[in-house]
Protein backbone atom coordinates (compact mmCIF):
# COMPACT_ATOMS: atom_id res chain seq x y z
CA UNK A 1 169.63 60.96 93.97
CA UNK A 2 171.00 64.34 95.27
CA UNK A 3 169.59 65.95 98.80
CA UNK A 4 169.82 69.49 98.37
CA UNK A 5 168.69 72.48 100.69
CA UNK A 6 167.88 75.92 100.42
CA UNK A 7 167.01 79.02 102.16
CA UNK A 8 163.42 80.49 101.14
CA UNK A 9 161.16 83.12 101.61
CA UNK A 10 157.31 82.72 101.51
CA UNK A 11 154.92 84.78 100.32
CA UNK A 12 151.11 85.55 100.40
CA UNK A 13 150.64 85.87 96.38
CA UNK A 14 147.50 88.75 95.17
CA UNK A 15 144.21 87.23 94.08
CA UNK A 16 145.09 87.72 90.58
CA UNK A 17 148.23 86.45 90.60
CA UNK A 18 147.40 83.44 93.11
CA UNK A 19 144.56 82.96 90.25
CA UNK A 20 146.77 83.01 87.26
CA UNK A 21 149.19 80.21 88.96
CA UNK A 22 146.30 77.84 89.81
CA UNK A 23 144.53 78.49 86.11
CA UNK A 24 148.84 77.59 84.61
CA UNK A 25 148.62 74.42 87.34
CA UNK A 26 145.48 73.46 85.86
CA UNK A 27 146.70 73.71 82.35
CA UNK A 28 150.28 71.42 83.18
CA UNK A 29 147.78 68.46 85.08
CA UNK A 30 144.74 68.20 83.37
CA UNK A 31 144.44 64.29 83.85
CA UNK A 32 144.42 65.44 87.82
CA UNK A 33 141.77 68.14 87.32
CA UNK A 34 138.85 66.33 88.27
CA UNK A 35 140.09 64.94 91.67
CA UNK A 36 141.77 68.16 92.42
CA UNK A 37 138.62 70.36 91.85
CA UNK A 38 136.66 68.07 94.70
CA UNK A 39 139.34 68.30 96.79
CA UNK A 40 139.35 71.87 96.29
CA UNK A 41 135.52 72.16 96.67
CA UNK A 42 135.67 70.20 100.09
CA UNK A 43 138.22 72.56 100.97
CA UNK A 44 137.05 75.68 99.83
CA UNK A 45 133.26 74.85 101.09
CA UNK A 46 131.62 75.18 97.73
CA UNK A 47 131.94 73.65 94.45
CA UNK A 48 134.72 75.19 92.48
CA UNK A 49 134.04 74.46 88.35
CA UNK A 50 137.93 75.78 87.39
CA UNK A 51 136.43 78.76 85.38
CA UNK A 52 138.58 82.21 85.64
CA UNK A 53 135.97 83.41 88.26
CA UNK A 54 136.24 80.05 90.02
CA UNK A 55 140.08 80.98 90.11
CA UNK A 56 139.18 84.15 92.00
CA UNK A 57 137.08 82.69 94.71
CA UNK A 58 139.14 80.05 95.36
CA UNK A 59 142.05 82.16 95.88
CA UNK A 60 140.07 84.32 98.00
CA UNK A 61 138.94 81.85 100.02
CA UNK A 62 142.08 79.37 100.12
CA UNK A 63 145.37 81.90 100.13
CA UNK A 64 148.21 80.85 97.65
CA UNK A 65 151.99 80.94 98.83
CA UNK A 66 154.79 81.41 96.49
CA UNK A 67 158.50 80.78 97.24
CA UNK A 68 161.92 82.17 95.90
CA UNK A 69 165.16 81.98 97.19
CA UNK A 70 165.54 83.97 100.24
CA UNK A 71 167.46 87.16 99.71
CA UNK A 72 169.34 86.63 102.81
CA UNK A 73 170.72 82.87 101.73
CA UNK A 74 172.35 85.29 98.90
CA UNK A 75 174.06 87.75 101.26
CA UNK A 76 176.57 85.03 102.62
């Protein structure tokens, strides 16, 4: 196995898009669904179902951060 590093930046994602990833995450791990909703819920402070407007409050509640290779890490 290979260790390998890399310079990122973060970033807040918009409600919609934050939505759209966790609705695609959802999609990839459905056998984790159910144990990742409670979590979620317990998180979040009330019970998210997964639906598309389930998507937007949790996003709204819980802020989603993307990353991509830093712009800077590019540069040298």
């Amino acid at each position: 196995m290979r260790r390998e590093t890399m310079d990122v930046e973060a970033l807040v994602l918009d409600d919609e898009d934050a939505a759209r990833m966790v609705a695609d995450h959802e999609r990839r791990n459905r056998f984790m669904g159910p144990i990742v909703r409670r979590v979620l819920s317990q998180l979040a402070g009330f019970t998210y179902d997964g639906t598309n407007e389930g998507h937007l409050a949790l996003v709204r509640q819980l802020p989603v951060v993307g990353f991509s290779p830093s712009t800077a890490a590019s540069d040298r």
